[in-house]
Protein backbone atom coordinates (compact mmCIF):
# COMPACT_ATOMS: atom_id res chain seq x y z
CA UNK A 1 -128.22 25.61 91.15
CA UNK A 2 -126.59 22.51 91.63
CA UNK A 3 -123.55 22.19 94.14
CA UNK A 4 -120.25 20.90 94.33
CA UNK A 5 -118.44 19.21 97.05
CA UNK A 6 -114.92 19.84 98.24
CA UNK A 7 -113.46 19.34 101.48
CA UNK A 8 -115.52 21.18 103.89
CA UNK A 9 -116.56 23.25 101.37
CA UNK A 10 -119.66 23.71 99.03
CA UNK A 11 -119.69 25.79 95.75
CA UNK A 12 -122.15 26.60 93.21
CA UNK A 13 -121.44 24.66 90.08
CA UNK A 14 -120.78 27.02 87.90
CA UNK A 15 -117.91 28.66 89.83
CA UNK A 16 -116.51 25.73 90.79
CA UNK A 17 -113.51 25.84 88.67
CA UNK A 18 -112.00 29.37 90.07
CA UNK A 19 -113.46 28.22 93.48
CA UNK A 20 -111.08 24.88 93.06
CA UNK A 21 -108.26 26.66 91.74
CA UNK A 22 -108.16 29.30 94.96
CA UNK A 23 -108.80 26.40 96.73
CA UNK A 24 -105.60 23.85 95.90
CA UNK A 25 -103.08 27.15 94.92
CA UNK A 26 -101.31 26.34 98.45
CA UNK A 27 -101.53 22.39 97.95
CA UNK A 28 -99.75 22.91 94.36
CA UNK A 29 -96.98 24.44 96.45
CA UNK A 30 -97.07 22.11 99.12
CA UNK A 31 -96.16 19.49 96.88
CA UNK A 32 -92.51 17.74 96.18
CA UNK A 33 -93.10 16.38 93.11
CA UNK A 34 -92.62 19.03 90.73
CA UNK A 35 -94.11 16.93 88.14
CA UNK A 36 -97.05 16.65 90.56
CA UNK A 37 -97.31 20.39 90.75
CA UNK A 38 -97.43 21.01 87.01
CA UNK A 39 -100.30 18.37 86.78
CA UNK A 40 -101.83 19.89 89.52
CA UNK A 41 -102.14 23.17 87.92
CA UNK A 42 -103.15 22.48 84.40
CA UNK A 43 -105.65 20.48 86.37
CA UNK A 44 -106.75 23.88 87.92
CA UNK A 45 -106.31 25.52 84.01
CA UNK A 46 -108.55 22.37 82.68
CA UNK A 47 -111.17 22.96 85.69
CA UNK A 48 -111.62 26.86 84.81
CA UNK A 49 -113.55 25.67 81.28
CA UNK A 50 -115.22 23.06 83.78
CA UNK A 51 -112.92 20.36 81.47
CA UNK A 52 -113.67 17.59 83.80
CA UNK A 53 -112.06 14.61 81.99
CA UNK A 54 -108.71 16.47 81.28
CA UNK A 55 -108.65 17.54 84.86
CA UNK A 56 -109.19 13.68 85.85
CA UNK A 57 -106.41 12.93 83.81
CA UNK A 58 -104.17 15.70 85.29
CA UNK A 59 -104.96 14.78 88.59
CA UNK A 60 -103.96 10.96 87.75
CA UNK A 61 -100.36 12.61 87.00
CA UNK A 62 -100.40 14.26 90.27
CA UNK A 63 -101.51 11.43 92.75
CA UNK A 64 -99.05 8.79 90.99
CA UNK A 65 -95.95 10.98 91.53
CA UNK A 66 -97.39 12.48 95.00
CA UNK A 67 -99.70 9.24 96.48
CA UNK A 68 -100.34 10.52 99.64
CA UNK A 69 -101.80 13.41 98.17
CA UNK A 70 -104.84 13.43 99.69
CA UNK A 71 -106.54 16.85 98.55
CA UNK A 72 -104.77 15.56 94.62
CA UNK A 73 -107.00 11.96 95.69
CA UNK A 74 -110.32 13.86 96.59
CA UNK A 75 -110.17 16.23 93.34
CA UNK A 76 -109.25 13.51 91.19
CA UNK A 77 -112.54 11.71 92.76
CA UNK A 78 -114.31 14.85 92.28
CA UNK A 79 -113.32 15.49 88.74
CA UNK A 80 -113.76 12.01 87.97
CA UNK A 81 -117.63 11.77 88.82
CA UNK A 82 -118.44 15.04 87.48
CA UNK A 83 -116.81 13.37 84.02
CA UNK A 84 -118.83 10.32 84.26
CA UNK A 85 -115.96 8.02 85.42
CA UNK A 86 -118.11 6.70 88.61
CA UNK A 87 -116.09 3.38 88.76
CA UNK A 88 -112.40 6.07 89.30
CA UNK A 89 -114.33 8.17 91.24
CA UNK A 90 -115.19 5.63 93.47
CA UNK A 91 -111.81 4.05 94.28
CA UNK A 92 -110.07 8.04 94.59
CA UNK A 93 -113.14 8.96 97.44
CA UNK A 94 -111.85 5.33 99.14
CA UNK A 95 -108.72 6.36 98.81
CA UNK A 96 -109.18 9.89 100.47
CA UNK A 97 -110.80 7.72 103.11
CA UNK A 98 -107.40 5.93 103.79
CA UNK A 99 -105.65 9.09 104.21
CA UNK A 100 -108.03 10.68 106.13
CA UNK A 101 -110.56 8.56 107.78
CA UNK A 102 -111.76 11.03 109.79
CA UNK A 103 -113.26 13.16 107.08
CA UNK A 104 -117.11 12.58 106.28
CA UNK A 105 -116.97 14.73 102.61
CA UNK A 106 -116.19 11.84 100.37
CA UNK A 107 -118.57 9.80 102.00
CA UNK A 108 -121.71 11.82 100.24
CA UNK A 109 -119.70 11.69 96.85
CA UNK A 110 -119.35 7.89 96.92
CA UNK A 111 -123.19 7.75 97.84
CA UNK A 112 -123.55 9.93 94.38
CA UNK A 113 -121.48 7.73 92.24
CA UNK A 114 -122.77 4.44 93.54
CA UNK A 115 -126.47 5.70 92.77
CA UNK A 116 -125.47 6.67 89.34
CA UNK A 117 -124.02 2.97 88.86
CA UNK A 118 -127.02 1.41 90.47
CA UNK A 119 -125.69 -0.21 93.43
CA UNK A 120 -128.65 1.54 95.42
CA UNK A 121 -127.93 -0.28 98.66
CA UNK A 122 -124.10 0.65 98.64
CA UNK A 123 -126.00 4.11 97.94
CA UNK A 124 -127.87 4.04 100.94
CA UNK A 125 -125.07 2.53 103.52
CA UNK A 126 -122.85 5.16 102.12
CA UNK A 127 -125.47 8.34 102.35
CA UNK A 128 -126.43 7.40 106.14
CA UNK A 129 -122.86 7.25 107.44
CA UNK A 130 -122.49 10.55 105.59
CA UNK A 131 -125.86 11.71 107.47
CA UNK A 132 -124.61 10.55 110.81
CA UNK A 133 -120.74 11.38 110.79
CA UNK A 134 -121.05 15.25 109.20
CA UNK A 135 -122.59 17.16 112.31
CA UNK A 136 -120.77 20.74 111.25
CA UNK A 137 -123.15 23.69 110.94
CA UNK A 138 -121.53 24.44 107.56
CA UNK A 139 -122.82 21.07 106.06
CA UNK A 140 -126.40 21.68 107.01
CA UNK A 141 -127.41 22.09 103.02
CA UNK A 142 -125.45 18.43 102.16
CA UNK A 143 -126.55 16.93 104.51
CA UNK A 144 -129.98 17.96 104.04
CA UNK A 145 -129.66 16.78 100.10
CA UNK A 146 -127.98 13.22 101.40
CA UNK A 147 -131.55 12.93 103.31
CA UNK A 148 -133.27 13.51 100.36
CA UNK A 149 -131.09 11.32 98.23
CA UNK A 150 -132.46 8.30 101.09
CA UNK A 151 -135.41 9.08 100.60
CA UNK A 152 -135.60 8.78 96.76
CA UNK A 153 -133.26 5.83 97.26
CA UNK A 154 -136.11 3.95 99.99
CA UNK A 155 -138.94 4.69 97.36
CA UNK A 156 -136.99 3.07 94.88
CA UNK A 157 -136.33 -0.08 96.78
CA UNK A 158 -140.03 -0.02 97.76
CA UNK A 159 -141.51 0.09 93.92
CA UNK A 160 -138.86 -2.67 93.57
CA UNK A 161 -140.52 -4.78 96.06
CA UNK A 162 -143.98 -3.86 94.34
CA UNK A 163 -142.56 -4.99 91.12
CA UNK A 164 -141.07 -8.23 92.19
CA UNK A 165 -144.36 -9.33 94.69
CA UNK A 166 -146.56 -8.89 91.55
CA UNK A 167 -144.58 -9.56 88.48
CA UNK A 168 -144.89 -13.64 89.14
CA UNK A 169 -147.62 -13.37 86.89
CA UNK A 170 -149.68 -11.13 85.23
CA UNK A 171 -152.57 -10.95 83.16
CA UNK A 172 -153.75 -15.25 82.88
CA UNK A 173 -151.11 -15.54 85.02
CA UNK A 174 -147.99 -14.61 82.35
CA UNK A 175 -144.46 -14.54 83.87
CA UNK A 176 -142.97 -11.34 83.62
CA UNK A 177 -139.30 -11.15 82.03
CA UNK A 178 -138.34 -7.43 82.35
CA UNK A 179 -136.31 -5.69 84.96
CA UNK A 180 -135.02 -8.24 87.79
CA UNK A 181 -137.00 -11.42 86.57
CA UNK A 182 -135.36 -10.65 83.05
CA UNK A 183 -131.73 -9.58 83.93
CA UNK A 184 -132.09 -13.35 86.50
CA UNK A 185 -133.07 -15.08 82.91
CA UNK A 186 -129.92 -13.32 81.42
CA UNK A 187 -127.53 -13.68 84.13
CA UNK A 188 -128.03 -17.63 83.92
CA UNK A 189 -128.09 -17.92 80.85
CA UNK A 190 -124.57 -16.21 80.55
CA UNK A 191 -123.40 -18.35 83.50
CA UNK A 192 -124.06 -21.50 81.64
CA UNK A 193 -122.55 -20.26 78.71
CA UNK A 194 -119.33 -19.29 80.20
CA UNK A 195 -119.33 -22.74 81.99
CA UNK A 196 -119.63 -24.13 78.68
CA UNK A 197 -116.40 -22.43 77.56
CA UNK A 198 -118.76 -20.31 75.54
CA UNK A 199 -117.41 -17.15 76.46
CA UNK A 200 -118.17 -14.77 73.14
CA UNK A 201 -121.93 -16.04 73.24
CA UNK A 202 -121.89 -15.20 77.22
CA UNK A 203 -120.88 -11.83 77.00
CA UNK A 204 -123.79 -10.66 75.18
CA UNK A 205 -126.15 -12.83 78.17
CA UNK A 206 -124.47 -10.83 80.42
CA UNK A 207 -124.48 -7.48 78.92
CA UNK A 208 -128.30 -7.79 78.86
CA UNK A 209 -128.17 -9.12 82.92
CA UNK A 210 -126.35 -5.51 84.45
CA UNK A 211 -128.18 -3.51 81.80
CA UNK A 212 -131.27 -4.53 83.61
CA UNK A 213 -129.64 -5.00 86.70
CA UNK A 214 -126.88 -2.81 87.21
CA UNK A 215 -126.24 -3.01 90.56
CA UNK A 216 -125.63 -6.97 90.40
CA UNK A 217 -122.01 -7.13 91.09
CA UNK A 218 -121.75 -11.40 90.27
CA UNK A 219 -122.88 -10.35 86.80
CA UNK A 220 -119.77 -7.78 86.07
CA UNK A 221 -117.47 -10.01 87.17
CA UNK A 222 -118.85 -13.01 84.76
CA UNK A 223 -118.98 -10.69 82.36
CA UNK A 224 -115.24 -9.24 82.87
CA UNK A 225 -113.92 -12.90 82.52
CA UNK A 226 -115.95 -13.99 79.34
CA UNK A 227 -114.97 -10.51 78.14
CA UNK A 228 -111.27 -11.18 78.81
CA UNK A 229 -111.46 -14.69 77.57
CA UNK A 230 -112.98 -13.18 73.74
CA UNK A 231 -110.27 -11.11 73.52
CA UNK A 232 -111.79 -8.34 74.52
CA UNK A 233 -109.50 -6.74 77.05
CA UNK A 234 -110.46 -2.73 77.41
CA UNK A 235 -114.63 -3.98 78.30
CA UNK A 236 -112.89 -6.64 80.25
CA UNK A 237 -111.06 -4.02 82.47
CA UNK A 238 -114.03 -1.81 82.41
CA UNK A 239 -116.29 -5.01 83.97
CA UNK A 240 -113.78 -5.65 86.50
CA UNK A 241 -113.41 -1.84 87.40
CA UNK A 242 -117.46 -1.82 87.91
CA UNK A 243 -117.29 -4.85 89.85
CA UNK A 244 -114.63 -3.36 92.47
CA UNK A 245 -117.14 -0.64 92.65
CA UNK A 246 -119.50 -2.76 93.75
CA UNK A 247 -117.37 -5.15 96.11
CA UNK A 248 -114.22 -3.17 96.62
CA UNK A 249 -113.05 -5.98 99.47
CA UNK A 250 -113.71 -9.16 97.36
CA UNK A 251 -109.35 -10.02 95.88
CA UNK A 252 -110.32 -11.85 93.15
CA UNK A 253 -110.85 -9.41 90.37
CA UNK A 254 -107.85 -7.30 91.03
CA UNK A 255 -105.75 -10.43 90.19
CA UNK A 256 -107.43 -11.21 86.74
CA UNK A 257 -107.89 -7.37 86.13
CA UNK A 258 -104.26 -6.93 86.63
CA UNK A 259 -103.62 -9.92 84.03
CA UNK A 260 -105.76 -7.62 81.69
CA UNK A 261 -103.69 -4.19 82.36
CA UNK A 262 -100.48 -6.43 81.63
CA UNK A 263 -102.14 -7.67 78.13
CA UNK A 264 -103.26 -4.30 77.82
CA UNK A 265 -99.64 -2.84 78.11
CA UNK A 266 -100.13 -0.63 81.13
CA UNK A 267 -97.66 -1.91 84.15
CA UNK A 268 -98.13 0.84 86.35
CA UNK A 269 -101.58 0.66 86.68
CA UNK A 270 -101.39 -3.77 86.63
CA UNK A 271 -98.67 -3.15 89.54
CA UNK A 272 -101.25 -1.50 91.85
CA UNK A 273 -103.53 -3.75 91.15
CA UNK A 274 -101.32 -6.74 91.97
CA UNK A 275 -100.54 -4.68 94.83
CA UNK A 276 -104.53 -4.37 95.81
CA UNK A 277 -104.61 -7.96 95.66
CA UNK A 278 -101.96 -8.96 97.68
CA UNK A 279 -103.05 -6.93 100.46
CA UNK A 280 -106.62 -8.15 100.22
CA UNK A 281 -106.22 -12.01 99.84
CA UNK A 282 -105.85 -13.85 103.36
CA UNK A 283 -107.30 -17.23 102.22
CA UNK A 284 -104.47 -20.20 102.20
CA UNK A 285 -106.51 -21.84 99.43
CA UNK A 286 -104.86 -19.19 97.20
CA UNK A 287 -101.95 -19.40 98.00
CA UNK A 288 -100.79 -19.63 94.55
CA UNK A 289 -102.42 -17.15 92.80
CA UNK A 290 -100.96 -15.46 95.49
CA UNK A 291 -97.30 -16.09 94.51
CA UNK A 292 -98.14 -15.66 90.69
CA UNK A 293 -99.11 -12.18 92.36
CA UNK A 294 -96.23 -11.42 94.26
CA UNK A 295 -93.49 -12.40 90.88
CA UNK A 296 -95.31 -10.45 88.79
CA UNK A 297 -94.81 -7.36 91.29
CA UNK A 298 -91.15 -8.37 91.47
CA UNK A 299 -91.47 -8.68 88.13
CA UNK A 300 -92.91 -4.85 87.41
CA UNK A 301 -90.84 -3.35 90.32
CA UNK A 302 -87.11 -4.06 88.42
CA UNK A 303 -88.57 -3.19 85.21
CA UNK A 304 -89.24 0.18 86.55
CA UNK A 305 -85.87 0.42 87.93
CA UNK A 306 -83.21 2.14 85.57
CA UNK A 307 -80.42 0.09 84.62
CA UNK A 308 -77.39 0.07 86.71
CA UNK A 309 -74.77 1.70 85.54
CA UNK A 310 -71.40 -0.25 84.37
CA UNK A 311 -68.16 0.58 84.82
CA UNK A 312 -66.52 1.44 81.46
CA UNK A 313 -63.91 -0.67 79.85
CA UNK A 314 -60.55 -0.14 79.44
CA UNK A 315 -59.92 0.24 76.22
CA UNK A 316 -56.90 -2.11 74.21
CA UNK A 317 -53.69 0.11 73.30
CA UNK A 318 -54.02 0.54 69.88
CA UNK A 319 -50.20 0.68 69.37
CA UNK A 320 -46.88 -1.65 71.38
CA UNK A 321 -46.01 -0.40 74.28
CA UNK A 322 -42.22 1.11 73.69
CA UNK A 323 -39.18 -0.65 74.44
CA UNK A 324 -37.42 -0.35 77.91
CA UNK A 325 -34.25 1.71 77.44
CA UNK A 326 -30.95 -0.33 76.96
CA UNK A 327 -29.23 -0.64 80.38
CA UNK A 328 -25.94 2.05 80.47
C-alpha cells in the first residue's frame, strides 16, 4: 500500500483524505482569514473523494489570503504532486522550507517530484539530506523508502554512463542519436534557431531536447522564451515553471515568466513573481531589468488597492436663496 506524507506523519493512501481532514480541523480554526478557512475546508471535503486537483486549487485560496500558512503550504505541496502538478508542488515544499527550516518532511516530497520531472541529481541531493536530517524513530519506514529511492536513482545514473561510454558508435561505428546524444542534436539545433529569430521552428527543436532529456534545465528555459516569443504564452509559463524547478535560485526566468502572467491576465500571480525576482537578482549588470521589475510591482501593488474614497460634492441650490427681510 502506498503511503502518504504529512508532517511527521505517514498514512496509508487510501485513508489519506479523513486522515488529512482530522489532521488540519485545528489549523482551519487557527486561521484569520475566514476566506482561508472556507478554502481550507472544502479542501478537506475535495480530499475525502481523494480530489487532488480541486484540493490544490483550494489550498491556493488558502495560502494567498493566509501566506504564512505553513501546514496550508505543505498540503497544497502535497495535493499538488499527488495531482501531477510536480513543478507547484515543488515551489509549495520550498516554501514550507522557508517557514520552517527545521522540518526534514518536505525534503523527501521534493526528492519525489524532482524524480518524476527527471532532474535525477536534484533527486538525489534532495533524498540524502532527507536521509541524514530525519533521525525520529517514527520515520524509520520513509526513510527507509528515500534509501531505496537512491538506490534506484544511482543505478539510473550508472546505465546512463553505460549508455553514453558506448553510444559513440555502434555497429561499423554508427553514431547513436537517441536519449542524451539525440536530445544534444535537438537542443542545438533549437538554440540556433532561436538565435536566428526563428522562434516557432525552435520550439518544436526544443520540445524534442527535454522530451529526451528532461532534466536539462537550459533547454526549458530556451524553450519558454521561443514559446513566449510565438505567441504561445500558457506552454511558455509552463517552460518557465519547469525550469524554476530545476534552478529555483537562477532570477532570470521569474522576470520573463512574470511578463507572461501579465500577458496572460493574472497580476497576482505576475506580482509574486516580480517579487521572486527582485529578491533573487544581486548582479549590477541588471540593474535595469531590475527597475522594469520594481515599476511593474508598484505598478500591480496600487492596482490592487481600492480606490480612495472622495468627499461628496455639495450640491448647487436648485432654487435663489430668499431675500433678507426689509430693515424695520
Amino acid at each position: 500500500m502506498s503511503e502518504v506524507r504529512v508532517p511527521g506523519r505517514a498514512f496509508p493512501a487510501a485513508a489519506v483524505a479523513l486522515t488529512v481532514l482530522l489532521a488540519t480541523a485545528g489549523a482551519a480554526r487557527a486561521q484569520k482569514s475566514p476566506t482561508a478557512q472556507a478554502a481550507l475546508l472544502r479542501a478537506q471535503h475535495d480530499l475525502l473523494t481523494s480530489d487532488f486537483t480541486d484540493a490544490a486549487a483550494e489550498m491556493e485560496t488558502a495560502v494567498r489570503f493566509e501566506p504564512r500558512f505553513a501546514f496550508g503550504w505543505y498540503l497544497l505541496a502535497s495535493t499538488s504532486r499527488r495531482a501531477g502538478n510536480y513543478d507547484r508542488a515543488v515551489a509549495a515544499y520550498r516554501r514550507y522550507l522557508e517557514l520552517r527550516p527545521a522540518e526534514p518532511d518536505p525534503l523527501f516530497g521534493i526528492g519525489l517530484s524532482l524524480e518524476a520531472v527527471g532532474d535525477l541529481e536534484g533527486a538525489r541531493a534532495s533524498f540524502e539530506k532527507y536521509v541524514e536530517r530525519d533521525t525520529r524513530p517514527s520515520s524509520a519506514e520513509f526513510v527507509s523508502m528515500a534509501k531505496t529511492h537512491l538506490a534506484n536513482l544511482q543505478s539510473a545514473k550508472a546505465g546512463h554512463a553505460t549508455t553514453a561510454n558506448s553510444g559513440a558508435g555502434g555497429a561499423g561505428g554508427a553514431i547513436v542519436t537517441t536519449g542524451a546524444g539525440g536530445a544534444t542534436a535537438h537542443a542545438t539545433a533549437g538554440t540556433e534557431l532561436v538565435v536566428e529569430h526563428k522562434s516557432a521552428a525552435a520550439v518544436g527543436e526544443l520540445q524534442t531536447a527535454v522530451k529526451d532529456a528532461p532534466g536539462d534545465a537550459a533547454s526549458w528555459y530556451k524553450l519558454a522564451f521561443a514559446l513566449r516569443q510565438s505567441g504561445q504564452l500558457a506552454e511558455s509559463a509552463k517552460a518557465y515553471q519547469r525550469y524554476i524547478t530545476l534552478k529555483p535560485d537562477d532570477p532570470d526566468p521569474y522576470y520573463g515568466l512574470g511578463q507572461v502572467q501579465l500577458a496572460l491576465n493574472r497580476p497576482d500571480d505576475a506580482l509574486a513573481t516580480f517579487r521572486a525576482y527582485v529578491k533573487l537578482e544581486h548582479r549590477q549588470s541588471e540593474q535595469r531589468w531590475l527597475a522594469k521589475a520594481r515599476a511593474e510591482i508598484t505598478r500591480l501593488q496600487a492596482a490592487r488597492k481600492p480606490p480612495a474614497p472622495t468627499e461628496p460634492k455639495a450640491l448647487a441650490p436648485t432654487t435663489a436663496p430668499p431675500s433678507p427681510a426689509p430693515a424695520k
